[in-house]
C-alpha atoms as a PDB file:
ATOM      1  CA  UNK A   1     156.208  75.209  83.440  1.00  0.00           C
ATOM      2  CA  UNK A   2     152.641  76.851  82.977  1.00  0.00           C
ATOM      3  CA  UNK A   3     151.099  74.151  85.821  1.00  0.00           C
ATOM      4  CA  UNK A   4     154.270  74.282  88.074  1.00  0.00           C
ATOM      5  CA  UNK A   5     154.141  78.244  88.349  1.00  0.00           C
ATOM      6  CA  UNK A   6     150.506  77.976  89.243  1.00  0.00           C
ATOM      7  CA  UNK A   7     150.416  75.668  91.182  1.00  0.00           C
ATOM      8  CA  UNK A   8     152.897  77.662  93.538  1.00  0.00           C
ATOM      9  CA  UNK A   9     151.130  80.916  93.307  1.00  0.00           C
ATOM     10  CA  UNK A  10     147.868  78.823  94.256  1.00  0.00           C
ATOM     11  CA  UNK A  11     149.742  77.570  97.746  1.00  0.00           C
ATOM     12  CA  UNK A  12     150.186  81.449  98.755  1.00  0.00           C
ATOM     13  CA  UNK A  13     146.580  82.437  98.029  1.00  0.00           C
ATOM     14  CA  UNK A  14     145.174  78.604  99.920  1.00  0.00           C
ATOM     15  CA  UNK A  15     147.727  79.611 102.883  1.00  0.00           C
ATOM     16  CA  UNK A  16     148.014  83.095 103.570  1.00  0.00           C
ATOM     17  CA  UNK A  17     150.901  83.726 106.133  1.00  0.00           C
ATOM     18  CA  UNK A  18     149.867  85.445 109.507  1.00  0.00           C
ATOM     19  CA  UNK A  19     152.118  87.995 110.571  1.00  0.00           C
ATOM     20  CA  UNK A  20     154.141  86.912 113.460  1.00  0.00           C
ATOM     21  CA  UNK A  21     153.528  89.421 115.477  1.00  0.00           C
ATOM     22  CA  UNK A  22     149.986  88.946 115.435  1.00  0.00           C
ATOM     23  CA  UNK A  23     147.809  88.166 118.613  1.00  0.00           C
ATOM     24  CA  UNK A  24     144.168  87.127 119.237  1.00  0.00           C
ATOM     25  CA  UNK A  25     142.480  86.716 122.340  1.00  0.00           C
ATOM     26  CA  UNK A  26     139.097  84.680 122.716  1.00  0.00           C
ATOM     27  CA  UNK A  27     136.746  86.716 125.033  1.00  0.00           C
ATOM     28  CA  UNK A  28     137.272  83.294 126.631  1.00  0.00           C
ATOM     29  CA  UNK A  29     141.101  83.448 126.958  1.00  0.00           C
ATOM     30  CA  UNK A  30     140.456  87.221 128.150  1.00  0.00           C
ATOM     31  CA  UNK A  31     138.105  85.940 131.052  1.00  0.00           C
ATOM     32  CA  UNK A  32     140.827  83.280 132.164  1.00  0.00           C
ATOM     33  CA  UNK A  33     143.867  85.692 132.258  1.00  0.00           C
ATOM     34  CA  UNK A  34     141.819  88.789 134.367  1.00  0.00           C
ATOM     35  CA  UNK A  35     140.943  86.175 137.054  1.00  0.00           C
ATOM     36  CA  UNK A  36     145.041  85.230 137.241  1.00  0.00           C
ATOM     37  CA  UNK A  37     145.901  88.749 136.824  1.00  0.00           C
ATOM     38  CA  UNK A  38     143.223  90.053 139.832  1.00  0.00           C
ATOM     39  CA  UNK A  39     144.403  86.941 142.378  1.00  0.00           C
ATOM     40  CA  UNK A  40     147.954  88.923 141.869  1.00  0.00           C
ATOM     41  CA  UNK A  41     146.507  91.763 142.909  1.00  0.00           C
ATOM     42  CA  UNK A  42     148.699  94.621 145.392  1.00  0.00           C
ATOM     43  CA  UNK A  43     147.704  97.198 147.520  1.00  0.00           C
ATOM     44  CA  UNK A  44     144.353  97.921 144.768  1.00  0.00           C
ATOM     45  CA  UNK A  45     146.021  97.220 142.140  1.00  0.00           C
ATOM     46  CA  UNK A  46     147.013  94.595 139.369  1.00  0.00           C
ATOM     47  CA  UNK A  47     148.632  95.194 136.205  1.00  0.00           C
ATOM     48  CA  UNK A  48     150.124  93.466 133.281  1.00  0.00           C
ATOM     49  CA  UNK A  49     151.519  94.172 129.979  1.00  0.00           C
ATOM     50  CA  UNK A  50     149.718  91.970 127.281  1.00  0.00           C
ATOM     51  CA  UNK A  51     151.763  92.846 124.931  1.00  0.00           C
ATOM     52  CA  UNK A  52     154.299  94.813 123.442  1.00  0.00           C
ATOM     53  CA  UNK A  53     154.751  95.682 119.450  1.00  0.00           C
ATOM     54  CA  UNK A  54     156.871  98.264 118.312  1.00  0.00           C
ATOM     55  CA  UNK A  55     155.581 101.563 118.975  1.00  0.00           C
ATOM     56  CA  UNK A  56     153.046 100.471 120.958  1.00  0.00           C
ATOM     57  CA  UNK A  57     151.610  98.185 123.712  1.00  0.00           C
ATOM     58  CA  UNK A  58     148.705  96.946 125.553  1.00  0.00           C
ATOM     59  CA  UNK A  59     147.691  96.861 129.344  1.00  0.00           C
ATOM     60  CA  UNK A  60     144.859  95.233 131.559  1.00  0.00           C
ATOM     61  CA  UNK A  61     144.521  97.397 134.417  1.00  0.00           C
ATOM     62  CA  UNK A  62     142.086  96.276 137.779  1.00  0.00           C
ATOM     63  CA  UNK A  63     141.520  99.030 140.541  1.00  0.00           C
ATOM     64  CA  UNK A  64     139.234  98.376 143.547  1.00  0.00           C
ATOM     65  CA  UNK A  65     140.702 101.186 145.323  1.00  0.00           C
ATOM     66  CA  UNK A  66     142.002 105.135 144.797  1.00  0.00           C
ATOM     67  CA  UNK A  67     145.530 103.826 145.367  1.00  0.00           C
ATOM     68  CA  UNK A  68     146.550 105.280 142.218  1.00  0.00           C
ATOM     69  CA  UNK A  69     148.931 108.129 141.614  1.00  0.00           C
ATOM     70  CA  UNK A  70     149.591 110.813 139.445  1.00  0.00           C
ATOM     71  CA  UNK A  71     151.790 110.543 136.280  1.00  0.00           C
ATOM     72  CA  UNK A  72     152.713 111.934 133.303  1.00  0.00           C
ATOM     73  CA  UNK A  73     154.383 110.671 130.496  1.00  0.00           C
ATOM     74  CA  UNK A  74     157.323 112.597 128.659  1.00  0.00           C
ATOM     75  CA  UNK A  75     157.047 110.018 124.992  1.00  0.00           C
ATOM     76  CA  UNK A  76     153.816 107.911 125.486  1.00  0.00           C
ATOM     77  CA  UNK A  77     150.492 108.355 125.018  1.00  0.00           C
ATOM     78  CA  UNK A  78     147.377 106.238 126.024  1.00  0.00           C
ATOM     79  CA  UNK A  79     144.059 105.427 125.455  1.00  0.00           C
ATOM     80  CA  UNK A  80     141.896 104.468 128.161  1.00  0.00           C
ATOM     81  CA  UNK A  81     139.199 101.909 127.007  1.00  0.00           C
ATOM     82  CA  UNK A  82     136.884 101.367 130.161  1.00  0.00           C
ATOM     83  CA  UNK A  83     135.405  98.066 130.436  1.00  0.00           C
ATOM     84  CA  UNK A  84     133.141  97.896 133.907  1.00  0.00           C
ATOM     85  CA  UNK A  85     132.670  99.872 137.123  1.00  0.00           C
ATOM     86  CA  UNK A  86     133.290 103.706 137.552  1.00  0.00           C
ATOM     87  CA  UNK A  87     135.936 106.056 138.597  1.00  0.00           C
ATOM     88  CA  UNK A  88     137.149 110.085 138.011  1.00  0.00           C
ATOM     89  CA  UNK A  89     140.215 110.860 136.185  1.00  0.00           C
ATOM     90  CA  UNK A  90     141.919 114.093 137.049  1.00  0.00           C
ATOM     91  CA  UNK A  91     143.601 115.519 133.762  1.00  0.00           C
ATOM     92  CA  UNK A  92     145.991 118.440 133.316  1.00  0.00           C
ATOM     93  CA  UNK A  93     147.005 120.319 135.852  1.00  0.00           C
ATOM     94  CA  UNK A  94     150.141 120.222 137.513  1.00  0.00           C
ATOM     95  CA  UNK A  95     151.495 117.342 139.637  1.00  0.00           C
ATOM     96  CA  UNK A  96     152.680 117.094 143.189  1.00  0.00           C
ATOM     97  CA  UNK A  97     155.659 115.899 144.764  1.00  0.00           C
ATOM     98  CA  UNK A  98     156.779 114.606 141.004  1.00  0.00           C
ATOM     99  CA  UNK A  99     159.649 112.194 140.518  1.00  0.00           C
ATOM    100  CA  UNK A 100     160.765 110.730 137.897  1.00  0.00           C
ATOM    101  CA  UNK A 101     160.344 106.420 138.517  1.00  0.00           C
ATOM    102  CA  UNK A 102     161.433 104.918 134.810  1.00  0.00           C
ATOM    103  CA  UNK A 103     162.898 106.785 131.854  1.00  0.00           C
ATOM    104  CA  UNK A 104     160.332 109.607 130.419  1.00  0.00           C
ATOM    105  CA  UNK A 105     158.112 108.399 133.272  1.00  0.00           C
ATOM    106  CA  UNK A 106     156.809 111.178 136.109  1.00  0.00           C
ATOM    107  CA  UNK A 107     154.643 110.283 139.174  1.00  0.00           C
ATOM    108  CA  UNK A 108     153.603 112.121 142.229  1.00  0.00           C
ATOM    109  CA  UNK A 109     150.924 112.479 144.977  1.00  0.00           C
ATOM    110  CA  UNK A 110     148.422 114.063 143.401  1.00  0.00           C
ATOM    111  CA  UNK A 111     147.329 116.670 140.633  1.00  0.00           C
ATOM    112  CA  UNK A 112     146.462 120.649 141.254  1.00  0.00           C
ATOM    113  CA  UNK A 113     144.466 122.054 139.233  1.00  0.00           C
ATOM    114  CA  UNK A 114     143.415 119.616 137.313  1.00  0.00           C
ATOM    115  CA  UNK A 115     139.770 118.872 135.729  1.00  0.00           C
ATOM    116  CA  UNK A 116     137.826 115.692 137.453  1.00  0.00           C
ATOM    117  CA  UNK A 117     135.646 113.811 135.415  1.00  0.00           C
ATOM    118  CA  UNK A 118     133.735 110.478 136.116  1.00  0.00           C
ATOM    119  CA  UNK A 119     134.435 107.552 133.848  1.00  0.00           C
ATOM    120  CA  UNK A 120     132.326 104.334 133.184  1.00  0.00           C
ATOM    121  CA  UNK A 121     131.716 101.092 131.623  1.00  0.00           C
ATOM    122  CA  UNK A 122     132.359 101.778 127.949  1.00  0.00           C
ATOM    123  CA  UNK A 123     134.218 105.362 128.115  1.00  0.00           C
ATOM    124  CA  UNK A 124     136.862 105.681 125.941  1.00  0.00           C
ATOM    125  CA  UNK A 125     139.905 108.289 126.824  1.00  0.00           C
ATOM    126  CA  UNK A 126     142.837 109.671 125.195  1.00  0.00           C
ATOM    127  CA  UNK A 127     145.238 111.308 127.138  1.00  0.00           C
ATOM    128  CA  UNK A 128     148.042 113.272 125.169  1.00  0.00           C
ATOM    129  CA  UNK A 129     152.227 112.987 126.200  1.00  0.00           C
ATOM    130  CA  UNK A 130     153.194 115.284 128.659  1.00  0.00           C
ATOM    131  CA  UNK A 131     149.858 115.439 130.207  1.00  0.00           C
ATOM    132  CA  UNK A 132     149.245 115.102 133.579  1.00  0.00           C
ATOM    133  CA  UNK A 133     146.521 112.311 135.151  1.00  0.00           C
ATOM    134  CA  UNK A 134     145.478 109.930 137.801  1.00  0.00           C
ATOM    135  CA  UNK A 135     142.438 107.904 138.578  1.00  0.00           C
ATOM    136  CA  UNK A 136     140.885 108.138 141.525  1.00  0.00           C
ATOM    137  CA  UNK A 137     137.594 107.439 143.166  1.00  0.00           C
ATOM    138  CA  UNK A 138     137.401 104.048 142.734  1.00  0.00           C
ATOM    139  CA  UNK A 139     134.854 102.686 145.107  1.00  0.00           C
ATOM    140  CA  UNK A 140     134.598  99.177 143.679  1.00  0.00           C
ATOM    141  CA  UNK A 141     136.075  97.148 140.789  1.00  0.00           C
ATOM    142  CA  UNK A 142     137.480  99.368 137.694  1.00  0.00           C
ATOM    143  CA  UNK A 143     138.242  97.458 134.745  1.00  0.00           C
ATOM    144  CA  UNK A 144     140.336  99.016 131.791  1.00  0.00           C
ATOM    145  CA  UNK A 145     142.644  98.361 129.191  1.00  0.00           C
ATOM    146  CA  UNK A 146     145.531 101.011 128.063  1.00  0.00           C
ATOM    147  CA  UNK A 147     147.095 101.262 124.632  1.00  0.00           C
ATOM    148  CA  UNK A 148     150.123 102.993 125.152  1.00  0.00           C
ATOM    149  CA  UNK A 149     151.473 104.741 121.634  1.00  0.00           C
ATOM    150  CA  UNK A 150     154.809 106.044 121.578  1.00  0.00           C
ATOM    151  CA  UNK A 151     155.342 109.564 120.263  1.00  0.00           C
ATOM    152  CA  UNK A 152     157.741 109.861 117.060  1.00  0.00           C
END
């Protein structure tokens, strides 16, 4: 009974389970999927969801031009994690010509009175709920990544 019970306690430690909601991706994989992602890309834009768990989720975001608008978001919010090139985020504020595109979701033109300030390879941001922002400025290609947290 001794030798039964540990050899079955002996399997768990040998094997530990990985959660199934785990993900890993290879710098490799990560190389492959941005070039996909970019030859998708729409008016200066391309954007994807990588993936989604829970309370949060996790975006790959390419800009090569200041297409983007303002937005704030009601439940949600996100940390900016620049990977290459430059841009200026405009944060706070109040927005312009707001609408509201997707439940708890506001965008508009642009942002009044908001502070400007220039972000770049490596830059980490975290911008609260129910802030406004937009980034602008992009004169050539802006790499990020966006972990969106939902508010409790």
């Amino acid at each position: 009974m001794k030798k039964t019970l540990l050899i079955f306690i002996s399997a768990f430690i040998a094997f530990p389970a990985v959660p199934a909601s785990y993900e890993h991706w290879t710098a490799e994989q990560f190389r492959a999927h941005e070039k996909a992602l970019y030859s998708a890309m729409k008016d200066g834009l391309a954007s994807e969801t990588l993936g989604s768990w829970g309370n949060h989720l996790l975006l790959k975001t390419r800009r090569e031009a200041s297409s983007g608008r303002a937005e704030l978001h009601e439940k949600q919010s996100d940390l900016i994690i620049v990977q290459s090139g430059h841009a200026t985020i405009i944060i706070g504020g109040k927005i312009l010509n707001g609408q509201t595109t997707a439940p708890n979701e506001i965008r508009g033109t642009s942002i009044e009175g908001g502070e400007r300030q220039v972000l770049k390879a490596g830059d980490i941001v975290h911008v609260p709920i129910r802030t406004p922002h937009q980034v602008v400025d992009t004169s050539q290609a802006f790499d990020y990544i966006v972990r969106k947290v939902d508010s409790q």
